[in-house]
Protein backbone atom coordinates (compact mmCIF):
# COMPACT_ATOMS: atom_id res chain seq x y z
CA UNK A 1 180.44 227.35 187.44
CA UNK A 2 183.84 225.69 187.27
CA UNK A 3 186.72 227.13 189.93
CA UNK A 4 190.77 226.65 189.61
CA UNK A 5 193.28 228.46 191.14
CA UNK A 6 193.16 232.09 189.51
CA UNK A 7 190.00 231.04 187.20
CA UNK A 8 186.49 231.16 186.99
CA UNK A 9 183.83 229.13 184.22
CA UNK A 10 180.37 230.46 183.92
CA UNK A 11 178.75 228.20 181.35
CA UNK A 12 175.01 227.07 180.97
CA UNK A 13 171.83 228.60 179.42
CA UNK A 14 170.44 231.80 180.17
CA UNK A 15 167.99 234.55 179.07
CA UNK A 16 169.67 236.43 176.40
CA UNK A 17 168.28 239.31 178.71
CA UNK A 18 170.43 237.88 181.15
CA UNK A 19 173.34 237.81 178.73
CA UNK A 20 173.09 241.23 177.96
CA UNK A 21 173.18 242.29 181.27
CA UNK A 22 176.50 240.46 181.81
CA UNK A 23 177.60 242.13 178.35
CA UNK A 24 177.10 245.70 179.81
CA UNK A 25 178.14 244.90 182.95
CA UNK A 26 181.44 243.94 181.43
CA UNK A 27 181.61 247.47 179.41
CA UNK A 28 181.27 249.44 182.57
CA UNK A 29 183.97 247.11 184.15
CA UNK A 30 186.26 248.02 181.33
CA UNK A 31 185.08 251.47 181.40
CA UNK A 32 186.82 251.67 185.11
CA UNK A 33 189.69 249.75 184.08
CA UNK A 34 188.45 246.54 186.01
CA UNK A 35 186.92 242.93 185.08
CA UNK A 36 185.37 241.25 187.85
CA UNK A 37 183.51 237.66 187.54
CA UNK A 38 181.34 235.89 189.86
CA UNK A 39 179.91 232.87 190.31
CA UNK A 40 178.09 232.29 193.56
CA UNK A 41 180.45 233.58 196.45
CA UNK A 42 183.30 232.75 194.88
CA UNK A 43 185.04 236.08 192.25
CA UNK A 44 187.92 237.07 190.20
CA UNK A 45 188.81 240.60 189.49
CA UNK A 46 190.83 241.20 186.18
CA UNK A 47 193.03 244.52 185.02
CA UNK A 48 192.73 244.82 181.40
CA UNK A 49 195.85 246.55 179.95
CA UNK A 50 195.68 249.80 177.66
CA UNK A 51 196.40 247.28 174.40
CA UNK A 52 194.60 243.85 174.03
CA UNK A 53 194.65 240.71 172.35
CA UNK A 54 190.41 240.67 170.38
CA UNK A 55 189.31 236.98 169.18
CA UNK A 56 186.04 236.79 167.53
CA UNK A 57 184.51 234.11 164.96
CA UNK A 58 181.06 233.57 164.09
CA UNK A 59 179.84 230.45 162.89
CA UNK A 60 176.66 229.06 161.37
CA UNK A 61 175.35 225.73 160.67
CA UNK A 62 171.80 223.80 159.88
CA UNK A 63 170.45 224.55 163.07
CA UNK A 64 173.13 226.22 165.58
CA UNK A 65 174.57 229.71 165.21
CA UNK A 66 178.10 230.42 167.74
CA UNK A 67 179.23 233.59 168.47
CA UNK A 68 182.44 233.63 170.65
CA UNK A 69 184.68 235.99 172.20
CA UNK A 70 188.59 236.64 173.98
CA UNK A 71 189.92 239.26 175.04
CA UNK A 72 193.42 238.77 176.61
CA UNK A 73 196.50 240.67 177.54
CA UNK A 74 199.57 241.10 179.60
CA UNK A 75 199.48 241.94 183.23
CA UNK A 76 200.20 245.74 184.12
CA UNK A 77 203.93 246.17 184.70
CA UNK A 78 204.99 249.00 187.13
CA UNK A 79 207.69 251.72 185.93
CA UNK A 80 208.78 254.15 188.04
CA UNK A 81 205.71 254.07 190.23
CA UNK A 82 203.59 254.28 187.61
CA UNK A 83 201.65 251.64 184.81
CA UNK A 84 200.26 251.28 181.11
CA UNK A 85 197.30 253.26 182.11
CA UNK A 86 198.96 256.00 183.56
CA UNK A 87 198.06 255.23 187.42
């Protein structure tokens, strides 16, 4: 686990039961309109807008396969008292 200011790394090798885990965790996250990442006691807790930003690539060589993913977008922006997703 790496920590900045406003950023969290979670990088090593895990159970790809483990990995899936994190993967569905992150779809009920999304589900409620939240992203939240730990790493030991320290967290982050992201908004996702209505409209994102989707990076994928695949990649396969000899003997190593990559699978990567981004999501990104811009932060909520209040109007009137209310934002993108209608809150």
């Amino acid at each position: 686990m790496e920590k900045e200011k406003g950023k969290i790394k979670v990088e090593g090798v895990m159970q790809i039961t483990e990995v899936i885990a994190n993967l569905e965790k992150l779809v009920s996250d999304m589900k409620a309109g939240l992203v939240t990442i730990a790493a030991g006691d320290e967290s982050i807790t992201l908004r996702p807008s209505v409209l994102v930003n989707v990076d994928m690539k695949a990649s396969q060589k000899k003997d190593k396969e990559k699978f990567a993913l981004e999501i990104s977008w811009k932060k909520h922006k209040e109007m009137d008292g209310f934002t993108d997703m209608g809150e």
